[in-house]
C-alpha atoms as a PDB file:
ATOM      1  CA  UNK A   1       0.000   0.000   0.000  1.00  0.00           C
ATOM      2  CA  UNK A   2       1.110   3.857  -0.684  1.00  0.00           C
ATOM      3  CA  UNK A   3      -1.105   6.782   0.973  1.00  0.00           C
ATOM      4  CA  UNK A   4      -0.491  10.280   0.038  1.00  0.00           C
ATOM      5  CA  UNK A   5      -1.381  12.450   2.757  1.00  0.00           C
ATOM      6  CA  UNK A   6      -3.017  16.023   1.505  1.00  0.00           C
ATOM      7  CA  UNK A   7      -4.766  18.614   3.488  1.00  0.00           C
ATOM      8  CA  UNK A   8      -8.050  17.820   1.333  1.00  0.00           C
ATOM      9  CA  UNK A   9      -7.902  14.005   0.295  1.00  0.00           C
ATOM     10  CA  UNK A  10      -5.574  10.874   0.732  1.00  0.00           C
ATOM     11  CA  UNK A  11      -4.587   9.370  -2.285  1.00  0.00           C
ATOM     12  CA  UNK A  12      -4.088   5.299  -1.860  1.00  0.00           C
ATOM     13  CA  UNK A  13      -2.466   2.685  -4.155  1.00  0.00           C
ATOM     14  CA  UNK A  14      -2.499  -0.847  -3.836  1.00  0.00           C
ATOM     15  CA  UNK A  15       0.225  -3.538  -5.481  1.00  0.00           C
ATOM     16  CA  UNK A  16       0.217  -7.011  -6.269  1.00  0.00           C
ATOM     17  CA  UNK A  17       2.422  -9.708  -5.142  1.00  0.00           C
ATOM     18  CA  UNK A  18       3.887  -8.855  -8.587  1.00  0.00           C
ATOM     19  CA  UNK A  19       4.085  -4.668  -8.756  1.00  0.00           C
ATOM     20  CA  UNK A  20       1.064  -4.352 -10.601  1.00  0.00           C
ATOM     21  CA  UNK A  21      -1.376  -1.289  -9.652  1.00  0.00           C
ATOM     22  CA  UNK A  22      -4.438  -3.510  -8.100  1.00  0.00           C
ATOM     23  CA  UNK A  23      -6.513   0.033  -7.445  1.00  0.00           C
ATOM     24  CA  UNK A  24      -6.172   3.037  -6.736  1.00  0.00           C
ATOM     25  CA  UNK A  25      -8.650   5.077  -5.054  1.00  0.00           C
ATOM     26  CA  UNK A  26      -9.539   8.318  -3.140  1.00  0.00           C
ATOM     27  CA  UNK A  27     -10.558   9.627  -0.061  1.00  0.00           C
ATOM     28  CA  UNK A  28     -11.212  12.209   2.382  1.00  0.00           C
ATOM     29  CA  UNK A  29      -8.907  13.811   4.494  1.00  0.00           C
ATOM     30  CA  UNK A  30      -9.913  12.515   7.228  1.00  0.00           C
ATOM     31  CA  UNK A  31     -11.103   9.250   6.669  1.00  0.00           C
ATOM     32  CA  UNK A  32      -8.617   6.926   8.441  1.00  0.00           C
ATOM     33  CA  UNK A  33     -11.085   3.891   8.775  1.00  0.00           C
ATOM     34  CA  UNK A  34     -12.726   4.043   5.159  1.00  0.00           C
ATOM     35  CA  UNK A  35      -8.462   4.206   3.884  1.00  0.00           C
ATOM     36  CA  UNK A  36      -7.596   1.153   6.186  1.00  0.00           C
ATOM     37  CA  UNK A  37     -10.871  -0.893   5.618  1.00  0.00           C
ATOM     38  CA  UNK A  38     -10.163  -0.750   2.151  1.00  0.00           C
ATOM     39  CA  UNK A  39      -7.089  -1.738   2.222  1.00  0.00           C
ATOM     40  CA  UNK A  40      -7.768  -4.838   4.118  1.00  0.00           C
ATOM     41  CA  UNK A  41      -4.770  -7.896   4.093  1.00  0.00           C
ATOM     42  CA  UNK A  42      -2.009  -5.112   3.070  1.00  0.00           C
ATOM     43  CA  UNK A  43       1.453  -6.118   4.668  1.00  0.00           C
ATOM     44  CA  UNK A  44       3.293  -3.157   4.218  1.00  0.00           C
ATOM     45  CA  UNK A  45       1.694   0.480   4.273  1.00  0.00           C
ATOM     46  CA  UNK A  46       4.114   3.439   2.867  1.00  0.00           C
ATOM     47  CA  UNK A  47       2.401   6.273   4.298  1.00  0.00           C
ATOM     48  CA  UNK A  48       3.661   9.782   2.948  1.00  0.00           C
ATOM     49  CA  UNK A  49       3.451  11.610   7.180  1.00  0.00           C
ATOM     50  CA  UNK A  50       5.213  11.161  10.303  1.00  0.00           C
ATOM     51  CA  UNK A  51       4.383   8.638  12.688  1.00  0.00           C
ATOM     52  CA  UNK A  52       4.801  10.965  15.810  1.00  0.00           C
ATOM     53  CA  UNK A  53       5.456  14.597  17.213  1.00  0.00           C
ATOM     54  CA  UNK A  54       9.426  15.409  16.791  1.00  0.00           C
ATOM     55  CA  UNK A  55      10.900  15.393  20.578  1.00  0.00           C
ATOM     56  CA  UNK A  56      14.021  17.447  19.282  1.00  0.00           C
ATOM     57  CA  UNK A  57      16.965  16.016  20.235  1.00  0.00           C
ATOM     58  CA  UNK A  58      18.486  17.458  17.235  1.00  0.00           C
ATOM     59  CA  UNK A  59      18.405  20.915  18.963  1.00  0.00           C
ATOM     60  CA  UNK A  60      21.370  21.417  19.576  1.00  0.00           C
ATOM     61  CA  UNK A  61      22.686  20.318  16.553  1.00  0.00           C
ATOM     62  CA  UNK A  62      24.776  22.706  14.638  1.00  0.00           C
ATOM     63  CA  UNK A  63      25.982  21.259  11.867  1.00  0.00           C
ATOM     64  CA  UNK A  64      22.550  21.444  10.348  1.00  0.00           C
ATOM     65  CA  UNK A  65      20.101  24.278   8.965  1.00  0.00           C
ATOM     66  CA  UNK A  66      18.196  26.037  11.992  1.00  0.00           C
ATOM     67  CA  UNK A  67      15.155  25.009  10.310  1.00  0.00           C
ATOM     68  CA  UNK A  68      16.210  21.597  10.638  1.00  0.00           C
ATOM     69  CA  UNK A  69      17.187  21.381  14.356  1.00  0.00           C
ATOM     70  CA  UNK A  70      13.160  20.508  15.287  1.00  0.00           C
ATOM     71  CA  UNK A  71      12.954  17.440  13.031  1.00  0.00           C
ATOM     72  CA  UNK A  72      13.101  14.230  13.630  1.00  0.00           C
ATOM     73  CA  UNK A  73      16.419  11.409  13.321  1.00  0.00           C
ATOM     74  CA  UNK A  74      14.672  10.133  10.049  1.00  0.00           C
ATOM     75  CA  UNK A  75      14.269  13.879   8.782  1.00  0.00           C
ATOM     76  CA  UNK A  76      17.858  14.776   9.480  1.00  0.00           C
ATOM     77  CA  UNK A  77      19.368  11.670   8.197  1.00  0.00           C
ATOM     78  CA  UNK A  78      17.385  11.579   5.064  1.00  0.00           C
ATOM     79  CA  UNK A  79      18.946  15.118   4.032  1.00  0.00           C
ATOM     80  CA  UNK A  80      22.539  14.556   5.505  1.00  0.00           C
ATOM     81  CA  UNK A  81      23.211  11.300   4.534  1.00  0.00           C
ATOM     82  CA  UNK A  82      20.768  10.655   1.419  1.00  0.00           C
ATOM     83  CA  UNK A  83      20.789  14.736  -0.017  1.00  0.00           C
ATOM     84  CA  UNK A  84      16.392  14.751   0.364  1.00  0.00           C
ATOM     85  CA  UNK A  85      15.836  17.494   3.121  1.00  0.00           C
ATOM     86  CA  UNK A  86      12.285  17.945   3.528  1.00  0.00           C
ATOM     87  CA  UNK A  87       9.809  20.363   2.472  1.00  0.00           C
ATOM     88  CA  UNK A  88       8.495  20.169   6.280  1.00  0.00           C
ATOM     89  CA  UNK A  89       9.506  19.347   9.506  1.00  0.00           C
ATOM     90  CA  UNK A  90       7.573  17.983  12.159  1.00  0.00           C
ATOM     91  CA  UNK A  91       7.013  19.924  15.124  1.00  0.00           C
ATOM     92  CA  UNK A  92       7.079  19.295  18.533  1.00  0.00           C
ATOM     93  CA  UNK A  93       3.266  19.612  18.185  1.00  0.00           C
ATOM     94  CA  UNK A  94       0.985  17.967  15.488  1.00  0.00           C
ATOM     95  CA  UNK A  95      -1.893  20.510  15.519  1.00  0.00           C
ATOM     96  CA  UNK A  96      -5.039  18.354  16.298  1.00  0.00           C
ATOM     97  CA  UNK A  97      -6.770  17.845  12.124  1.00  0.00           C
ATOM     98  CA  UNK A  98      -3.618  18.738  10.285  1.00  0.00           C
ATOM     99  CA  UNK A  99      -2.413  16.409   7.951  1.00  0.00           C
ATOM    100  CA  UNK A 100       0.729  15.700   9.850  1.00  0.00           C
ATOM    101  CA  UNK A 101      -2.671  14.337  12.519  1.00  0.00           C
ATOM    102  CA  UNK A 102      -3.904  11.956  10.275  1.00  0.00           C
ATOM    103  CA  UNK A 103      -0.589  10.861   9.049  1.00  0.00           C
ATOM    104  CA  UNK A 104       0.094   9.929  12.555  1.00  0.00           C
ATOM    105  CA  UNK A 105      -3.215   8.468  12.622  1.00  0.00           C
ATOM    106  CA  UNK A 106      -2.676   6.122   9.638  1.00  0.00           C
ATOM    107  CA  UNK A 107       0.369   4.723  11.329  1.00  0.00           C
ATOM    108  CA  UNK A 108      -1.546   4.113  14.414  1.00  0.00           C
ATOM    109  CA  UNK A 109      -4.163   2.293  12.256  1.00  0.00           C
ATOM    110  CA  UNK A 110      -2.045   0.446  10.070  1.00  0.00           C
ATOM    111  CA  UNK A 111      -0.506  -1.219  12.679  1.00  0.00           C
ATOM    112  CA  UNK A 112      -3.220  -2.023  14.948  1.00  0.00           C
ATOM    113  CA  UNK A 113      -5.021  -3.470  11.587  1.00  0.00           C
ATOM    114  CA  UNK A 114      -1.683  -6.159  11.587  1.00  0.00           C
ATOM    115  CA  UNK A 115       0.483  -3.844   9.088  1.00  0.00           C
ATOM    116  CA  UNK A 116       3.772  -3.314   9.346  1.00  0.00           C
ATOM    117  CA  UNK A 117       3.585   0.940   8.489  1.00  0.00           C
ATOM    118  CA  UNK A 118       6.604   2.622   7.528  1.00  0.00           C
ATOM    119  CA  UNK A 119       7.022   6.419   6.551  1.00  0.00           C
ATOM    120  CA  UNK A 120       8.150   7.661   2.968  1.00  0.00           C
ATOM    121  CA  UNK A 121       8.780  10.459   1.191  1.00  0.00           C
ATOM    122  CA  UNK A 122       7.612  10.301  -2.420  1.00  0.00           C
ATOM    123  CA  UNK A 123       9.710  13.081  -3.724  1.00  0.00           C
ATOM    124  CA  UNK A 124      13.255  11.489  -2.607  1.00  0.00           C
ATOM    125  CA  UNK A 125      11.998   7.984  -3.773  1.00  0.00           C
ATOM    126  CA  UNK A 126      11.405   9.046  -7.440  1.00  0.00           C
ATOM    127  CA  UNK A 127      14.645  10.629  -7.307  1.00  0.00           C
ATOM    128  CA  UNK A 128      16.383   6.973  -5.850  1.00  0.00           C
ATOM    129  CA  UNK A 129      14.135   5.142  -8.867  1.00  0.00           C
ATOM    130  CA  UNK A 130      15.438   7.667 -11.337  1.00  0.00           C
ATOM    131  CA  UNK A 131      19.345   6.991  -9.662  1.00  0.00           C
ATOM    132  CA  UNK A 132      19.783   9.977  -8.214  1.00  0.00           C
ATOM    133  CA  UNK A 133      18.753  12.348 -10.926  1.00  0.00           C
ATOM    134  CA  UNK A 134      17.352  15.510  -9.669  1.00  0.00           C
ATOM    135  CA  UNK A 135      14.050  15.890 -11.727  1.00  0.00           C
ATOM    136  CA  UNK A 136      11.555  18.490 -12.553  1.00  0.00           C
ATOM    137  CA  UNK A 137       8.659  19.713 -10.441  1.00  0.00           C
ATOM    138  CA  UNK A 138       5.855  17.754 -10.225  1.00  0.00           C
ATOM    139  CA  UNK A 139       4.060  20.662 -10.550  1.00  0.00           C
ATOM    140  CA  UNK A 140       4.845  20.740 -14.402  1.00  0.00           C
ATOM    141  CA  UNK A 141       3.902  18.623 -17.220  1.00  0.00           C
ATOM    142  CA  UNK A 142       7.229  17.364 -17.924  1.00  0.00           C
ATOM    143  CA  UNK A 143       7.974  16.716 -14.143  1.00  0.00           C
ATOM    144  CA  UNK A 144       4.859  14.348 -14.084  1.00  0.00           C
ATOM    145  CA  UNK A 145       6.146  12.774 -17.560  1.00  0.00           C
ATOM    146  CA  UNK A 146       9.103  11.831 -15.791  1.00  0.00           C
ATOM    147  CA  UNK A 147       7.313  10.401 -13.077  1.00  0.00           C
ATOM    148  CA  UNK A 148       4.933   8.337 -14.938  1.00  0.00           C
ATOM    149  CA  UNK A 149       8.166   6.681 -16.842  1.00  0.00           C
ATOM    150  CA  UNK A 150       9.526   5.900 -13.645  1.00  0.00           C
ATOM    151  CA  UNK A 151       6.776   4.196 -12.452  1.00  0.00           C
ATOM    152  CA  UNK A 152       5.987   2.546 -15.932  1.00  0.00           C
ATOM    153  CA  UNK A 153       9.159   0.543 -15.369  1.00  0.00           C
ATOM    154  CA  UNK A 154       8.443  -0.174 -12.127  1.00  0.00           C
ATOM    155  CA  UNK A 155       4.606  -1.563 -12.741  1.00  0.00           C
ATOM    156  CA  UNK A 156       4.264  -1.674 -16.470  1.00  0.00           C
ATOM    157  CA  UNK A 157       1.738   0.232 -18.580  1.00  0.00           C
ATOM    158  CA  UNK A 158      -0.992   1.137 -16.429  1.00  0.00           C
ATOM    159  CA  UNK A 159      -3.965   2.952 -18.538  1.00  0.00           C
ATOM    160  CA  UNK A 160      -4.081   6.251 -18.231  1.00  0.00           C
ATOM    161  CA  UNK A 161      -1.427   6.740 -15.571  1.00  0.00           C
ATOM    162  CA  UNK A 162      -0.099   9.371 -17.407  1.00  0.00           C
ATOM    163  CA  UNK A 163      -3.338  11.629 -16.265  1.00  0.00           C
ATOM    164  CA  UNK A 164      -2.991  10.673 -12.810  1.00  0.00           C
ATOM    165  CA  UNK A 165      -2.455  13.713 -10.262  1.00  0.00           C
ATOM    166  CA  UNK A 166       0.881  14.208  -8.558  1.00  0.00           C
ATOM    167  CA  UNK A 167      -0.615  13.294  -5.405  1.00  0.00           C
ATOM    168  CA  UNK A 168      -2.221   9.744  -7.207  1.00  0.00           C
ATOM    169  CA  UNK A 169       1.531   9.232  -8.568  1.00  0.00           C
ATOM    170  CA  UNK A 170       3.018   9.974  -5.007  1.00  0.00           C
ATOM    171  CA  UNK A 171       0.756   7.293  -3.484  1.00  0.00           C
ATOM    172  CA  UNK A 172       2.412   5.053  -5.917  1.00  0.00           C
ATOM    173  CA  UNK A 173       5.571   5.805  -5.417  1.00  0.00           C
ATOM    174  CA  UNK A 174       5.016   5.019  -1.559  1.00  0.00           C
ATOM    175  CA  UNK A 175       3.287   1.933  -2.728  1.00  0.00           C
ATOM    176  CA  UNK A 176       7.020   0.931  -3.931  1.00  0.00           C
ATOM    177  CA  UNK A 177       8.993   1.973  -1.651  1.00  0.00           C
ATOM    178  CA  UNK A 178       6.539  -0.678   0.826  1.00  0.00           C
ATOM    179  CA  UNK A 179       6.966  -3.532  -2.027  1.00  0.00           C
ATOM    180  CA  UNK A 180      11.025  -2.851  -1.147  1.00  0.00           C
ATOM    181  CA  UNK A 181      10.343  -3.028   2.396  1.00  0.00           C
ATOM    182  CA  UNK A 182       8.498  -6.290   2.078  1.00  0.00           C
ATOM    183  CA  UNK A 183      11.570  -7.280   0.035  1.00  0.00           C
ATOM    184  CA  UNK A 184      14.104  -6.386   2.356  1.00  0.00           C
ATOM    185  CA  UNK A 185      15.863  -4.243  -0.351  1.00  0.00           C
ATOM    186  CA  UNK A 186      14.464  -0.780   0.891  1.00  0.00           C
ATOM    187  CA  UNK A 187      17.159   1.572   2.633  1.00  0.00           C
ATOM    188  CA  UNK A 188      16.528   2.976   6.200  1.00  0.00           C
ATOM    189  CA  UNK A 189      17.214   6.462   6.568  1.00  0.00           C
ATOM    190  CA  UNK A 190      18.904   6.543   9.933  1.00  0.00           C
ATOM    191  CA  UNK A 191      22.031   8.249  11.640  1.00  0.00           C
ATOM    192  CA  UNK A 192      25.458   6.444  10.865  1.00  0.00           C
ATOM    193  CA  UNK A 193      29.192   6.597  12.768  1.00  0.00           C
ATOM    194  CA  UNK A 194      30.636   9.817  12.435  1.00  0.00           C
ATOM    195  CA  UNK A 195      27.342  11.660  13.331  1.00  0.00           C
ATOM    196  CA  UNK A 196      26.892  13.900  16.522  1.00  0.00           C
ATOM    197  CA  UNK A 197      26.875  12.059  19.912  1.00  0.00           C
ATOM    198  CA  UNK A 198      24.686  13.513  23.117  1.00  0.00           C
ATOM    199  CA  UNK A 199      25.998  13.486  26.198  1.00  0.00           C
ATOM    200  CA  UNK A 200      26.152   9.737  27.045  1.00  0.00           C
ATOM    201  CA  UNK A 201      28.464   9.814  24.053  1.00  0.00           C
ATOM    202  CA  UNK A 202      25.653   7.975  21.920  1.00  0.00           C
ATOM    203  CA  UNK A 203      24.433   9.100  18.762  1.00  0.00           C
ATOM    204  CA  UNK A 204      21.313  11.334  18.574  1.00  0.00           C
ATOM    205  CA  UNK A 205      18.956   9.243  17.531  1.00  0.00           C
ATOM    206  CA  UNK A 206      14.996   9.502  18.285  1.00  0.00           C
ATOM    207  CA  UNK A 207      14.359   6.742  16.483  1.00  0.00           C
ATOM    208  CA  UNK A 208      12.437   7.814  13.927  1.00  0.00           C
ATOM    209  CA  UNK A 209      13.122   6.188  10.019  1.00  0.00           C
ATOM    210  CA  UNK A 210      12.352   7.422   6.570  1.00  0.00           C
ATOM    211  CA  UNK A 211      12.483   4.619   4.000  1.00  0.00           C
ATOM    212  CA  UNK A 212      13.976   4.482   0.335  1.00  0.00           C
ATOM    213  CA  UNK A 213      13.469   2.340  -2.271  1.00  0.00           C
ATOM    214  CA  UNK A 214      16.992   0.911  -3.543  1.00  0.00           C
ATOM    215  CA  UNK A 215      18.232   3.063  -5.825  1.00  0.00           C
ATOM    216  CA  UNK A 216      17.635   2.363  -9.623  1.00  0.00           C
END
């Protein structure tokens, strides 16, 4: 499974056994149950949110961005060690209805409904399925293009895929990144040796992950 997580809807993709698009559908904001009832028997759910409220241990962290001294372990690793920083971080508070909420909520859902549910973040894994190539916005027709020939390889020719929405195409792209987790071939955004240490001479980790596809 792949949700996109949007202020207004939540964009959901299901894969086969095989990568094939099963369905797609979507749904309100909002509507945790109606996303997780209907995805019923999924194994692995790539949902495009955080799983929790950032506890900022990277405060005090000056080798990064001010900006980026409230995220989260899988936030900071992702841009220092894979070159993805997010658009967003996550605060210390998830305002109640936001869709950094119902992201959290998914999670929460997911895994009481048996799933194992990972986060993703669509934008850095069409840039690991493309090998690293920084692409165009997604915003544009030929930023979509490219992003409906990535996924073409990945899940063949799907009808009409190429006038999907960004945020339909995102879903998918989580979708894969989940079908690499089931594999055991997706990569872990986490901190590595060499990174900063707190005082009990450990590395600052809140344990929060972002996961990759492997790259293309």
């Amino acid at each position: 499974m792949g949700i996109d997580v949007g202020a207004r809807s939540l964009h959901a993709v299901a894969l086969t056994a095989d990568r094939r698009i099963a369905r797609a559908a979507v749904f309100d904001a909002h509507d945790v149950a109606g996303v997780v009832s209907w995805a019923a028997g999924a194994q692995v759910a790539g949902i495009d949110g955080p799983d929790a409220a950032s506890p900022g241990v990277h405060a005090d962290d000056g080798t990064i961005a001010r900006k980026f001294r409230a995220a989260r372990t899988g936030e900071v690793a992702l841009g220092r060690h894979h070159g993805h920083w997010v658009s967003w971080v996550t605060p210390a508070d998830v305002p109640d209805g936001s869709w950094m909420a119902v992201a959290v909520a998914l999670h929460a859902a997911f895994r009481e409904a048996g799933a194992l549910a990972i986060e993703v973040y669509p934008h850095a894994a069409f840039a690991e399925l493309a090998g690293g190539r920084r692409l165009r916005s997604k915003q544009r027709p030929d930023g979509l293009g490219e992003r409906v020939a990535l996924l073409r390889a990945e899940v063949g020719d799907v009808p009409h895929l190429g006038m999907w929405s960004h945020d339909g195409l995102d879903a998918a792209a989580a979708a894969l990144v989940a079908a690499d987790r089931l594999d055991g071939v997706a990569v872990e955004s986490g901190p590595r040796p060499g990174d900063p240490v707190g005082p009990d001479g450990m590395l600052v980790d809140d344990g929060s992950r972002i996961w990759l596809p492997r790259r293309r």
